[in-house]
Structures are given as C-alpha cells and as structure tokens.
C-alpha atoms as a PDB file:
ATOM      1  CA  UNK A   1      -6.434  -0.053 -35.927  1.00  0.00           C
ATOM      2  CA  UNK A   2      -3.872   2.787 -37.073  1.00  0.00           C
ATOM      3  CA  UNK A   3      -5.519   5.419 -34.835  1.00  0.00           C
ATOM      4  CA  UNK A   4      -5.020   2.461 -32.066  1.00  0.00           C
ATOM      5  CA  UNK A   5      -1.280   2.184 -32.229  1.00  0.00           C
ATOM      6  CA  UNK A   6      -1.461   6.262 -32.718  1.00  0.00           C
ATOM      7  CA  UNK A   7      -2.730   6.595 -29.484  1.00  0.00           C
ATOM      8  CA  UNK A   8      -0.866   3.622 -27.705  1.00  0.00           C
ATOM      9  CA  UNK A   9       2.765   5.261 -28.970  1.00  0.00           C
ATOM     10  CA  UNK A  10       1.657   8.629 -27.531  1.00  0.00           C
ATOM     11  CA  UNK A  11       0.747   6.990 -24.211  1.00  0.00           C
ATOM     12  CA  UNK A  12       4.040   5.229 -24.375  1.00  0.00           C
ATOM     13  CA  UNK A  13       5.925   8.447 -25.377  1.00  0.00           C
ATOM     14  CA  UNK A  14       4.341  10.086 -22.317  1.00  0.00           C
ATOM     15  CA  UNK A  15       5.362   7.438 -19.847  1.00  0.00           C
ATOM     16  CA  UNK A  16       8.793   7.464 -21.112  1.00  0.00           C
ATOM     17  CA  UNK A  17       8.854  11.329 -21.018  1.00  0.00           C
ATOM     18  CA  UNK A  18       7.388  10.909 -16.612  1.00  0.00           C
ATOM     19  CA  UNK A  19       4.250  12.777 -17.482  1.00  0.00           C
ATOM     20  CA  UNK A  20       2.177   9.664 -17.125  1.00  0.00           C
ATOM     21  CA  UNK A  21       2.573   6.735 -14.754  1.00  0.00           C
ATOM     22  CA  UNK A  22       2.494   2.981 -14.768  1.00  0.00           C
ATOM     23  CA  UNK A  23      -1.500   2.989 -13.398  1.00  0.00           C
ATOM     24  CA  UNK A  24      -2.485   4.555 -16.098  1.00  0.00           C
ATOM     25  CA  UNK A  25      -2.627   1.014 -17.935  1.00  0.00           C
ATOM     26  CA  UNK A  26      -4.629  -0.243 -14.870  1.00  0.00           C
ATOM     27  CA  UNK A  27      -7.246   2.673 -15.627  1.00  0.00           C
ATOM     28  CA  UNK A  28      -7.238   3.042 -19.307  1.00  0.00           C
ATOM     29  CA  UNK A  29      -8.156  -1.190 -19.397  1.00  0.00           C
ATOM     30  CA  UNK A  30     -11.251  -0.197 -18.383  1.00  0.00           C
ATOM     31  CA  UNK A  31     -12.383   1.240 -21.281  1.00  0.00           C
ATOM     32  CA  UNK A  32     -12.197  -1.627 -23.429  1.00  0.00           C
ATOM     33  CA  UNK A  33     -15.706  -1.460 -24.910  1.00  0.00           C
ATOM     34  CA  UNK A  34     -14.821   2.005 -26.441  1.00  0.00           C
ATOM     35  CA  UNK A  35     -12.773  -0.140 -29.344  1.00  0.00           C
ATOM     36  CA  UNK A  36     -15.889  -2.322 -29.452  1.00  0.00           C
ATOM     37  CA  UNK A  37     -17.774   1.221 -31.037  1.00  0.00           C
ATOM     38  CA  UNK A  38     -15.185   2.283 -32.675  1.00  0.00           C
ATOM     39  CA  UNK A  39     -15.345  -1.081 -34.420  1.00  0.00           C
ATOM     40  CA  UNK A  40     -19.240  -0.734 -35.047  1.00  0.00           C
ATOM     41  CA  UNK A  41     -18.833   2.906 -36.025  1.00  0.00           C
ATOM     42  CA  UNK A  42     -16.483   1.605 -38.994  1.00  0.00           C
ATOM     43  CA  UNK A  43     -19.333  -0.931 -39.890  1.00  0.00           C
ATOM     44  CA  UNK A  44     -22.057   1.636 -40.165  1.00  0.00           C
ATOM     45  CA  UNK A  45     -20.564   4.854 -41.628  1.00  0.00           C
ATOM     46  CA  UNK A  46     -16.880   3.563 -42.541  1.00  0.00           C
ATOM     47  CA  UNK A  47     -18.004   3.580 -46.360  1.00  0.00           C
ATOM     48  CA  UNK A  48     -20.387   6.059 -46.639  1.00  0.00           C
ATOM     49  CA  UNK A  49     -18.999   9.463 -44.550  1.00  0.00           C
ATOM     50  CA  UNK A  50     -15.204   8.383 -43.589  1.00  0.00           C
ATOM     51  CA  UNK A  51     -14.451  11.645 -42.416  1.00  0.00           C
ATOM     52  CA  UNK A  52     -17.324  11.636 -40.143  1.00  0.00           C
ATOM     53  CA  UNK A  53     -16.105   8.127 -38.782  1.00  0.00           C
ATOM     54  CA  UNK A  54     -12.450   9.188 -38.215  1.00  0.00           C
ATOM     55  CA  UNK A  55     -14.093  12.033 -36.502  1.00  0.00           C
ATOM     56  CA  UNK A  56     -15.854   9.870 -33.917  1.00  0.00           C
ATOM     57  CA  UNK A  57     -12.997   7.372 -33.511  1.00  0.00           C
ATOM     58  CA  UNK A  58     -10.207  10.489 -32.292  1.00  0.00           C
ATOM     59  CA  UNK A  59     -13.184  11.845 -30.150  1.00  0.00           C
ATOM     60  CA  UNK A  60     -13.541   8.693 -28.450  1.00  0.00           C
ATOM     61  CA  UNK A  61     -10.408   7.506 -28.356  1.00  0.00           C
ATOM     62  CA  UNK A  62      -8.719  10.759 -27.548  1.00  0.00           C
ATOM     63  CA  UNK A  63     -11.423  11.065 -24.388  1.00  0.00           C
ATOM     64  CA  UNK A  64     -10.653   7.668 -23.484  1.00  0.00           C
ATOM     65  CA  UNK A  65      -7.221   8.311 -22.688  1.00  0.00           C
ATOM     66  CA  UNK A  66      -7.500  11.524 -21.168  1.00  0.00           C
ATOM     67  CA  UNK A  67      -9.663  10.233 -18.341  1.00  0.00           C
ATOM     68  CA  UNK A  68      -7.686   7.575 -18.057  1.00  0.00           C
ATOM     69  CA  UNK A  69      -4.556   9.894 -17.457  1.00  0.00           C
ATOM     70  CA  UNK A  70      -6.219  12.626 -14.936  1.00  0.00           C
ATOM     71  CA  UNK A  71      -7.967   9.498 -12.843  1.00  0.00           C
ATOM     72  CA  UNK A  72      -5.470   7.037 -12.716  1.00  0.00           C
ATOM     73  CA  UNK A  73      -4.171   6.716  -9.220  1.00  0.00           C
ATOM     74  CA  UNK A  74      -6.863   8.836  -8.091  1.00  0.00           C
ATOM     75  CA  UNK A  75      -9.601   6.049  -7.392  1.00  0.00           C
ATOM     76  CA  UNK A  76      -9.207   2.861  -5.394  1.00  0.00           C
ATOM     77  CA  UNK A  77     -11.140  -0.008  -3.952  1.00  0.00           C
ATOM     78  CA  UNK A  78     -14.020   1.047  -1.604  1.00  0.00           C
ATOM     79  CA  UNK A  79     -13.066   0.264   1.868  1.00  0.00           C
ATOM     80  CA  UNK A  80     -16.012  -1.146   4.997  1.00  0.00           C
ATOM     81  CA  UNK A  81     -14.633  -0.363   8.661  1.00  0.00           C
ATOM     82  CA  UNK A  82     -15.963  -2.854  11.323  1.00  0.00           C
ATOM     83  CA  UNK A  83     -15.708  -2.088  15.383  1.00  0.00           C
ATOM     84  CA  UNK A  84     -16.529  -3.558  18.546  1.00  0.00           C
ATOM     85  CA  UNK A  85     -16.356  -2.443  22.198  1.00  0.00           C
ATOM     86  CA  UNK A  86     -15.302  -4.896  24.855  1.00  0.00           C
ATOM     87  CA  UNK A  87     -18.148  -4.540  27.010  1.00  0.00           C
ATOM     88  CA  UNK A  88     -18.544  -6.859  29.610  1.00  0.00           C
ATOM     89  CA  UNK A  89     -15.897  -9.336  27.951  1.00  0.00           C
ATOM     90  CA  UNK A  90     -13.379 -11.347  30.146  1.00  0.00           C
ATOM     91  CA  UNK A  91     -12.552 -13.206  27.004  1.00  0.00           C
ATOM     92  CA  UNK A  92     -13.089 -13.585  23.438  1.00  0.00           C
ATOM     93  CA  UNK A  93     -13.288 -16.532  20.292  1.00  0.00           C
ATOM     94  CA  UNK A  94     -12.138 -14.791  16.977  1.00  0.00           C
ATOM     95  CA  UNK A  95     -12.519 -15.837  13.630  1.00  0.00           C
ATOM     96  CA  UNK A  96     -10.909 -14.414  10.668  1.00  0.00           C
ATOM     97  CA  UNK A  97     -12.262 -16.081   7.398  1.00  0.00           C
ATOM     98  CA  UNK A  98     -10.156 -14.368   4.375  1.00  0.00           C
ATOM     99  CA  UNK A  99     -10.375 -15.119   0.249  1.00  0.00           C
ATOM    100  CA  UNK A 100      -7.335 -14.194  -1.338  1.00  0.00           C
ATOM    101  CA  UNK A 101      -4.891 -10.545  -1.155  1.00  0.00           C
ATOM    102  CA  UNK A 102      -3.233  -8.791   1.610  1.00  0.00           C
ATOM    103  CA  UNK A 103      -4.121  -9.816   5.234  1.00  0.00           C
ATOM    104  CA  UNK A 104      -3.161  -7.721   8.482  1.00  0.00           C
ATOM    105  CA  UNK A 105      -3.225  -8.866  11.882  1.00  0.00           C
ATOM    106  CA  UNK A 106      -2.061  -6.940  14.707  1.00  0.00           C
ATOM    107  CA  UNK A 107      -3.086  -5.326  18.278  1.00  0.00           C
ATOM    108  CA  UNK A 108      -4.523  -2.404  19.034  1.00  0.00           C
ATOM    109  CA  UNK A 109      -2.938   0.291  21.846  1.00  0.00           C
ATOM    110  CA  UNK A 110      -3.425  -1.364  25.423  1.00  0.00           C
ATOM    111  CA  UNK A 111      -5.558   1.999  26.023  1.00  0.00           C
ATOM    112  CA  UNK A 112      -7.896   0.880  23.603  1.00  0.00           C
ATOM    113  CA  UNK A 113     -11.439  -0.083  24.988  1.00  0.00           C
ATOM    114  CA  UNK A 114     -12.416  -2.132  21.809  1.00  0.00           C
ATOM    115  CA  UNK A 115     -11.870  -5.645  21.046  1.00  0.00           C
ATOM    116  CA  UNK A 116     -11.490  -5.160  17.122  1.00  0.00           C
ATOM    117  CA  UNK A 117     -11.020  -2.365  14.444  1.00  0.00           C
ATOM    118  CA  UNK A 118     -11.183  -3.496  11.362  1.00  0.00           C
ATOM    119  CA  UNK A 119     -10.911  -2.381   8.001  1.00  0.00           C
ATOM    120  CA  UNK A 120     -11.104  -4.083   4.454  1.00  0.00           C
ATOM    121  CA  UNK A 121     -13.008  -4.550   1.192  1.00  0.00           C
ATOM    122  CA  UNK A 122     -16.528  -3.686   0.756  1.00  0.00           C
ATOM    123  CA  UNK A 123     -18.102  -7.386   1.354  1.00  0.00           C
ATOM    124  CA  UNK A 124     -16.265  -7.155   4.968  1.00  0.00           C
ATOM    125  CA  UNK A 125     -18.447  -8.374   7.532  1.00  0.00           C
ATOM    126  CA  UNK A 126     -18.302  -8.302  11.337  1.00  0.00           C
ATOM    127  CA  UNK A 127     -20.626 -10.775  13.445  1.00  0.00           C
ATOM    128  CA  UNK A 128     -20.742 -10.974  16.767  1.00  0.00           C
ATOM    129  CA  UNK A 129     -22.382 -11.898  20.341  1.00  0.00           C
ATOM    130  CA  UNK A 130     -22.150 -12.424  23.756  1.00  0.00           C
ATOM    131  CA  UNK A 131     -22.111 -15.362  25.614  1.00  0.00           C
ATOM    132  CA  UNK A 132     -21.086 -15.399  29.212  1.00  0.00           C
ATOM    133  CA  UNK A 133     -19.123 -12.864  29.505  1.00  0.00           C
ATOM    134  CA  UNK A 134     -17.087 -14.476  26.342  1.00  0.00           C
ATOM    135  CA  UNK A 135     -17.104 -12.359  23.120  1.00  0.00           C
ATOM    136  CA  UNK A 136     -17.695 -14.626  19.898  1.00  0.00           C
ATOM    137  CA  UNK A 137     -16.788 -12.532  16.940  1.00  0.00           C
ATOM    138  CA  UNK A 138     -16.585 -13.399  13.442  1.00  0.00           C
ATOM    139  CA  UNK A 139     -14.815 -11.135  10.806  1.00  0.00           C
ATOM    140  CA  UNK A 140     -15.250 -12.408   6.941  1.00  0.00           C
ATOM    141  CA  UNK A 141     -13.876 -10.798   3.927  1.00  0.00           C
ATOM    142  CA  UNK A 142     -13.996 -13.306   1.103  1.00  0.00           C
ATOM    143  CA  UNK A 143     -12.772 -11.278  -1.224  1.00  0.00           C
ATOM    144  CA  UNK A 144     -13.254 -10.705  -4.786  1.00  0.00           C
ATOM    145  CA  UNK A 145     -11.814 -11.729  -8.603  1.00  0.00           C
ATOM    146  CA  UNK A 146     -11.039 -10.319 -11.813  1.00  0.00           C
ATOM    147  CA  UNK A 147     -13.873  -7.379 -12.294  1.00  0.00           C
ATOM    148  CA  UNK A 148     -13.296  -7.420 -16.239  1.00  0.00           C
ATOM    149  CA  UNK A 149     -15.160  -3.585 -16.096  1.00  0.00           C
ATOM    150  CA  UNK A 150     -12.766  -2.536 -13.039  1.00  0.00           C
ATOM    151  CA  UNK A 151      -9.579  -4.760 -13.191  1.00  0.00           C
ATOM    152  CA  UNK A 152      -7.650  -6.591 -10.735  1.00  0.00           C
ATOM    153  CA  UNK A 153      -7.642  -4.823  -7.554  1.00  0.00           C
ATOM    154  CA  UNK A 154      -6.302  -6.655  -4.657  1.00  0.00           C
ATOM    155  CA  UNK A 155      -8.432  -7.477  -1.676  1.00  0.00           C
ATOM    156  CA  UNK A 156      -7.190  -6.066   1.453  1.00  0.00           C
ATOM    157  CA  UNK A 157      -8.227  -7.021   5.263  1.00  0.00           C
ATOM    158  CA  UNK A 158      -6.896  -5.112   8.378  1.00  0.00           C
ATOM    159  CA  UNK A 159      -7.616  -6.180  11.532  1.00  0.00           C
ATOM    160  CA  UNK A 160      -6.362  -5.012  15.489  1.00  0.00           C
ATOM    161  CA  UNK A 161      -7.625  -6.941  18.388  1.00  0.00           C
ATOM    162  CA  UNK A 162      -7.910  -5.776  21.759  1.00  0.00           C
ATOM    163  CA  UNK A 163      -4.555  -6.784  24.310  1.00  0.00           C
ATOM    164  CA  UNK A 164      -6.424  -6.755  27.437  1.00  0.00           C
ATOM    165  CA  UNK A 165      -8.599 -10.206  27.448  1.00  0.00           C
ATOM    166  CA  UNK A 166      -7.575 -13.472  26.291  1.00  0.00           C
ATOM    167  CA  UNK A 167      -8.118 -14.829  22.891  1.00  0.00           C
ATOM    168  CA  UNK A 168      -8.518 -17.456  21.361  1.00  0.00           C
ATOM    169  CA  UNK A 169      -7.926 -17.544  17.376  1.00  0.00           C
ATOM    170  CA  UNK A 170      -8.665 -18.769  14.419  1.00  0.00           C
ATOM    171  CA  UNK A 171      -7.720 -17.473  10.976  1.00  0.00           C
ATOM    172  CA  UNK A 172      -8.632 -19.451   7.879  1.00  0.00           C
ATOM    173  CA  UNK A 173      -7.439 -17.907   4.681  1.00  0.00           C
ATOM    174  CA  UNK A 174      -7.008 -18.755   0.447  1.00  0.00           C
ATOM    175  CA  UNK A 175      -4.036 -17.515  -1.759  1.00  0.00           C
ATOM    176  CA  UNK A 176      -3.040 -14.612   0.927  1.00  0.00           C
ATOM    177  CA  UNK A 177       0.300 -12.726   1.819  1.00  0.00           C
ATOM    178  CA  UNK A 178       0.868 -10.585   4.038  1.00  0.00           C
ATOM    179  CA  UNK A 179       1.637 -10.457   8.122  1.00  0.00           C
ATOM    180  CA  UNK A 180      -0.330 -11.915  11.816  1.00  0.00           C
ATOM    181  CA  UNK A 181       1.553 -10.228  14.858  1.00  0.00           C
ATOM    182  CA  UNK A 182       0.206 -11.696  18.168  1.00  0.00           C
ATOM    183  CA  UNK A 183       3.349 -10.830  19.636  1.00  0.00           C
ATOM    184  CA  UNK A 184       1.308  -7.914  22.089  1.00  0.00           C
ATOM    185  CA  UNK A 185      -1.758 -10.168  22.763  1.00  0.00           C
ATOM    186  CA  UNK A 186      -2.987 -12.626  25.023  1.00  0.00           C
ATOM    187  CA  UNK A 187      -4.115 -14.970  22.584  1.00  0.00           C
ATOM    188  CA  UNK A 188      -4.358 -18.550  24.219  1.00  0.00           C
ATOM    189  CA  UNK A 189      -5.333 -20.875  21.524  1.00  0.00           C
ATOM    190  CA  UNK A 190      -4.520 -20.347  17.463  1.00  0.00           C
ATOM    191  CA  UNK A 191      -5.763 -22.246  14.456  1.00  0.00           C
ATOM    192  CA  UNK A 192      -4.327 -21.139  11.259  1.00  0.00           C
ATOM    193  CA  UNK A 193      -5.593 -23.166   7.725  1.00  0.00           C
ATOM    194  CA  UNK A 194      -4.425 -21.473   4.456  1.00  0.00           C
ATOM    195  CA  UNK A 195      -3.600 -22.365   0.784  1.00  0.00           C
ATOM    196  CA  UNK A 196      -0.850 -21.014  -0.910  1.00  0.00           C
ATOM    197  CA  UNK A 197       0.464 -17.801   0.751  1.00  0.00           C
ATOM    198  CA  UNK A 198       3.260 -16.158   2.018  1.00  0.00           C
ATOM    199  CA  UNK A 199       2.818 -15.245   5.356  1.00  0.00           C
ATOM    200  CA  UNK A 200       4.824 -13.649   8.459  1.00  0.00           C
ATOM    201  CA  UNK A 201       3.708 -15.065  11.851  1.00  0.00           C
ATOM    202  CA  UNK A 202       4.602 -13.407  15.332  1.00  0.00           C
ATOM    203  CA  UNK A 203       3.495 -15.197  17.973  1.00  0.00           C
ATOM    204  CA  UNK A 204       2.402 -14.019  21.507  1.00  0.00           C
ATOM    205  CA  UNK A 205       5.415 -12.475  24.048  1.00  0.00           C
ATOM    206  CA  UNK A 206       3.185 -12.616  27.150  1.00  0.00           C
ATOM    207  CA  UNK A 207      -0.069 -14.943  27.027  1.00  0.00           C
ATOM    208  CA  UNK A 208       1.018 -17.935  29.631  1.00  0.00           C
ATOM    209  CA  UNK A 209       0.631 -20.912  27.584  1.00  0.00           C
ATOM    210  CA  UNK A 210      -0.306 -20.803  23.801  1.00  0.00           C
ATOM    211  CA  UNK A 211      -1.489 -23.699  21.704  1.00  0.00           C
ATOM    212  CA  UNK A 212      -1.302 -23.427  17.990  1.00  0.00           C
ATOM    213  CA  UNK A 213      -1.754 -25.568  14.835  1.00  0.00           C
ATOM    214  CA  UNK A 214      -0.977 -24.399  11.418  1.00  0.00           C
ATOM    215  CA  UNK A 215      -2.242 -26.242   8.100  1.00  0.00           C
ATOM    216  CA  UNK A 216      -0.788 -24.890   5.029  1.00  0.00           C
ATOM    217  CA  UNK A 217      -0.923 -25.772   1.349  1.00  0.00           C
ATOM    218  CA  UNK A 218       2.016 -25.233  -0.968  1.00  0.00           C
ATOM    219  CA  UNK A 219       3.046 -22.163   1.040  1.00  0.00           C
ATOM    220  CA  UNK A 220       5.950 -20.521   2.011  1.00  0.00           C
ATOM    221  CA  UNK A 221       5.844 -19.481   6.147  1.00  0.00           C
ATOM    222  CA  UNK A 222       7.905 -17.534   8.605  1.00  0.00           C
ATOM    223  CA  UNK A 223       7.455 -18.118  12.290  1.00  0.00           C
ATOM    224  CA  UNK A 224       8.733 -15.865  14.494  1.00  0.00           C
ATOM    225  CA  UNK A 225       8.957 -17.653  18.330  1.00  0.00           C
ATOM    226  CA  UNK A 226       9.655 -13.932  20.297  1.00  0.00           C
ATOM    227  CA  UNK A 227      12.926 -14.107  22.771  1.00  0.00           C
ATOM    228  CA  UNK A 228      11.926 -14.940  26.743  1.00  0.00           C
ATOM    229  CA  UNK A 229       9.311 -17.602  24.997  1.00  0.00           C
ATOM    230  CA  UNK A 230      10.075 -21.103  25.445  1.00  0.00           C
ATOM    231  CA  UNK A 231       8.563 -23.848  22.611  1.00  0.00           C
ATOM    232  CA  UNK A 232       7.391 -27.209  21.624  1.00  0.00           C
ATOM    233  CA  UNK A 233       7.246 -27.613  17.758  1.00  0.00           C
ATOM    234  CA  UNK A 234       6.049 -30.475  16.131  1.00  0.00           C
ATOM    235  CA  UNK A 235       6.516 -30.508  12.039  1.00  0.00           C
ATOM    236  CA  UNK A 236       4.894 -32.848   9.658  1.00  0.00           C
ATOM    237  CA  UNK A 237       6.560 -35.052   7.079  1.00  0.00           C
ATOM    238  CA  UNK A 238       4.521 -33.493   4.072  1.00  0.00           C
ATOM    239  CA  UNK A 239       6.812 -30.576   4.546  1.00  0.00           C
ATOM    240  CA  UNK A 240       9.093 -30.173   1.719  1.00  0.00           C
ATOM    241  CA  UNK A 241      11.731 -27.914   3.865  1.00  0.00           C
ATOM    242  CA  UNK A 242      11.700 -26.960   7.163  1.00  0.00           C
ATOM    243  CA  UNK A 243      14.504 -24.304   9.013  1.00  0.00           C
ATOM    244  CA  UNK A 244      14.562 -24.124  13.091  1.00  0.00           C
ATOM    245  CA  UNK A 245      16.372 -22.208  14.795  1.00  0.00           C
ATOM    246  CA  UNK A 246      19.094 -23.303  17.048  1.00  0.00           C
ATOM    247  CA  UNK A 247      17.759 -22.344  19.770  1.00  0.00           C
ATOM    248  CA  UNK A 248      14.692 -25.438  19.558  1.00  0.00           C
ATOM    249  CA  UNK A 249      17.011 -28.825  19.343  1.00  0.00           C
ATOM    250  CA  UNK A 250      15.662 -31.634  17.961  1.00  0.00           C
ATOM    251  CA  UNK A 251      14.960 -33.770  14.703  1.00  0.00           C
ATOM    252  CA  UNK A 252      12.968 -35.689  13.265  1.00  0.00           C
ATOM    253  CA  UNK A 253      10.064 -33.109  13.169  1.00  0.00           C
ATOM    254  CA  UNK A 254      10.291 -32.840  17.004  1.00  0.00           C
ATOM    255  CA  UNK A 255      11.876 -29.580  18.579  1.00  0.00           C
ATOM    256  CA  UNK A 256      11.481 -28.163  22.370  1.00  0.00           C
ATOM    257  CA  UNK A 257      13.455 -25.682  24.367  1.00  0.00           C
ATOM    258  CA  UNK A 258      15.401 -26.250  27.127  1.00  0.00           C
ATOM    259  CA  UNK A 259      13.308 -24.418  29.759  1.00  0.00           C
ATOM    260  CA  UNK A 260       9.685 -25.708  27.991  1.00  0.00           C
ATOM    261  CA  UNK A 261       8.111 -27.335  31.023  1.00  0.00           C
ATOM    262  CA  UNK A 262       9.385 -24.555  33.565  1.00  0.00           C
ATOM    263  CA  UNK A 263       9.047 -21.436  31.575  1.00  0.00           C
ATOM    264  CA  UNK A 264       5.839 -18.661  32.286  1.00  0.00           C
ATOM    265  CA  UNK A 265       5.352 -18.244  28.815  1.00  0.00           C
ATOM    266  CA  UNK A 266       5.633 -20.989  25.931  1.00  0.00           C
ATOM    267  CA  UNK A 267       3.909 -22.109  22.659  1.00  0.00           C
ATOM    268  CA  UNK A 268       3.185 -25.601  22.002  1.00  0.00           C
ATOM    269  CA  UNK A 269       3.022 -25.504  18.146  1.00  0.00           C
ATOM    270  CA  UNK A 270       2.289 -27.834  15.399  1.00  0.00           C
ATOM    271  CA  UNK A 271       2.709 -27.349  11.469  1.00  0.00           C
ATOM    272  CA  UNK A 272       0.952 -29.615   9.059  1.00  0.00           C
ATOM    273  CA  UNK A 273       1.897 -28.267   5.439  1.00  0.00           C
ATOM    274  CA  UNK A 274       2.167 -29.893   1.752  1.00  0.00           C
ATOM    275  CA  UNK A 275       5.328 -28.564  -0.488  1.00  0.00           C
ATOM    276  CA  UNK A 276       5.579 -25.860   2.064  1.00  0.00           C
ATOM    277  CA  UNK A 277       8.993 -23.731   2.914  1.00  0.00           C
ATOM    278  CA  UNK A 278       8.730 -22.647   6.540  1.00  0.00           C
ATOM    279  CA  UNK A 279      11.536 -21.099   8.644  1.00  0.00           C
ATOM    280  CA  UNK A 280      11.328 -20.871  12.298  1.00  0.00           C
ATOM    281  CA  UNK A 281      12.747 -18.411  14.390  1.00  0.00           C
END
C-alpha cells in the first residue's frame, strides 16, 4: 500500500507541476487489476524473498503509470460512419433511435447529393430502403455503459440530412444532451420522445407547414421557433415550468401567432413533458 500512495503523490506532483493532465486518471483506471498482482505477489513471495517482491511491485507499478501518462489523450472511442445517396428519392421517413451521450442533428450543404452522413459509436447502424420513390431510413446508436476495463466514455451520434426533399422525423432518445437544428431542412412532420436530457431544438425556417410533438421526461428543453415562422403551441399541464416568448400570446398552455393561419411557413407544435423546464423562443 506504501508504494501505492508513492506513486499516487508523484502522479499528483506531476499534475500540479503541468507535465501530466487531468486524462491521465481516465487512462491509468484502467489498470486496476495490476494492484490485484501486486496483492497476490505479496501473498506468494512477500515472506520468503521481499526484495524480490518490492522488485516486481515498482516494475509494475512504475510501468503502469508510464503508459498511462504517454497514452492518455491519445486513444478515444472507435467511431462507425454511415452514408446514403438520395437516389431516386422525392421524400424521406427518418428515424433516429439514440441511448444515452451527445446527439447531433443538423443539415448537410444544399450541394450535397446524399440524404444522410452520419457518424457515431461503433454499434451505429444505418437501415434503409426504398419505397416509392420515399426513402425509409433508420439510424440506431444505442449506446453503451460503464466498460469497467475501458471507463466511461461518452457515446456520441452525428447526423446531417439532406435539405433538398422533404422529411419527415422522428428522433427517440434516453438520458441525451446535446443539439437538433432543422432550421435548413424541409422536414414536414417531427416526433421527438426522450428521458431526461438537455436538449437545443431549431426548428425548420422554410418547410411550408411543420407538425411536431415532443414527449419529454424530467428534462430541461430549448425551442427555438426561427424569425419569419409563424406558430401554434400547445403545452401540457405535467410541465413543471414553461417560458414563451412574447411573440406567441396566450395561456393556459395554448399559444398562436398572430399571422398562424395566413403565414407560408408555420409549426403547429405540441409538448407533453413530466417535471420538465422548457423555454420557447
């Protein structure tokens, strides 16, 4: 146990001193089992040749934090990239099915001649078909927990979808942060469900008429309505606090623009949420 502390106070001294930092703690957890032979060194040769045992302990110990010094910050989670082309799409159904971590939604440039690029953790998987001229795609990324040989490492999903065709959306996702920008596409319908998270929404600029419905859990939610885009919001009473912008009057849980029924481009949204906090802009 000394040379334990020994080691740990050099590590420490190090860190304070800059040479080392913070994910070195991150890498060096991952050699956990080395105290495990340490420990079974002491019980086989600990009485009979100590020298020989505090020989093997500052060997193993001493190699244990040097590679977990000159790798930390060097390795990260392996990463699976998904694409697909457009084809002969004049629309699309999208599903995004996410665990738990960091989730990304965006748009890809209009130039683009896909209808997704994706990237994320290595159980990502992309499924998709045809079906009269309507792409059905389905992205899934379930993530994964505490790897007690690897540590945490958060889950990460990326994912750009095409601006040229119309969309419709559905993203279903577990204890997530992170941001959905639809402001650039044409997505027509949306269906969010997710559990606790923190989340950023941007909702489309330019798609005609959009129809979402959120379901949240105890989650905290920003909703971005973009200026030029009339709306319709409808709010549970499960909600613990709700903030709407002045520019939707109502109460009660009911809000609508001015210029709703005569404006080109308009969401008609509707929250259902627990203890939620969600601000609308």
């Amino acid at each position: 146990m000394g040379l334990v502390l020994l080691f740990l106070g050099v590590l420490f001294l190090l860190q304070n001193l800059g040479v080392v930092g913070w994910d070195v703690w991150g890498t060096l957890w991952r050699f956990w089992p080395v105290l495990l032979i340490v420990i079974g060194l002491g019980l086989i040769w600990g009485r009979r040749s100590p020298w020989l045992m505090f020989g093997l302990s500052v060997a193993l110990l001493a190699g244990a934090v040097l590679v977990a010094i000159f790798t930390a910050g060097t390795t990260g989670p392996a990463t699976t990239s998904f694409k697909q082309s457009l084809s002969r799409m004049d629309s699309a159904r999208v599903e995004v099915r996410f665990g738990a971590g960091e989730l990304s939604v965006g748009s890809l440039p209009e130039s683009s001649v896909n209808l997704v690029e994706a990237t994320g953790s290595p159980d990502l998987k992309g499924e998709f078909r045809l079906r009269d001229h309507t792409g059905v795609l389905t992205l899934e990324a379930p993530g994964r927990g505490w790897n007690w040989f690897g540590g945490g490492r958060e889950i990460r999903l990326d994912a750009e979808l095409s601006r040229r065709i119309p969309i419709e959306l559905a993203v279903r996702t577990g204890a997530s942060h992170g941001r959905i920008d639809l402001s650039d596409l044409k997505v027509t319908s949306l269906t969010m469900e997710v559990g606790a998270s923190t989340l950023d929404l941007r909702l489309p600029s330019r798609a005609g008429v959009t129809e979402a419905a959120l379901k949240a859990g105890a989650s905290h939610l920003t909703v971005v309505v973009p200026q030029g885009v009339a709306a319709r919001i409808a709010v549970a009473s499960g909600v613990s606090s709700v903030t709407v912008a002045p520019r939707f009057p109502g109460s009660g849980g009911r809000y609508q623009s001015a210029d709703y029924a005569t404006a080109a481009n308009r969401v008609d949204l509707s929250i259902e949420a627990g203890a939620s906090t969600i601000d609308i802009r």
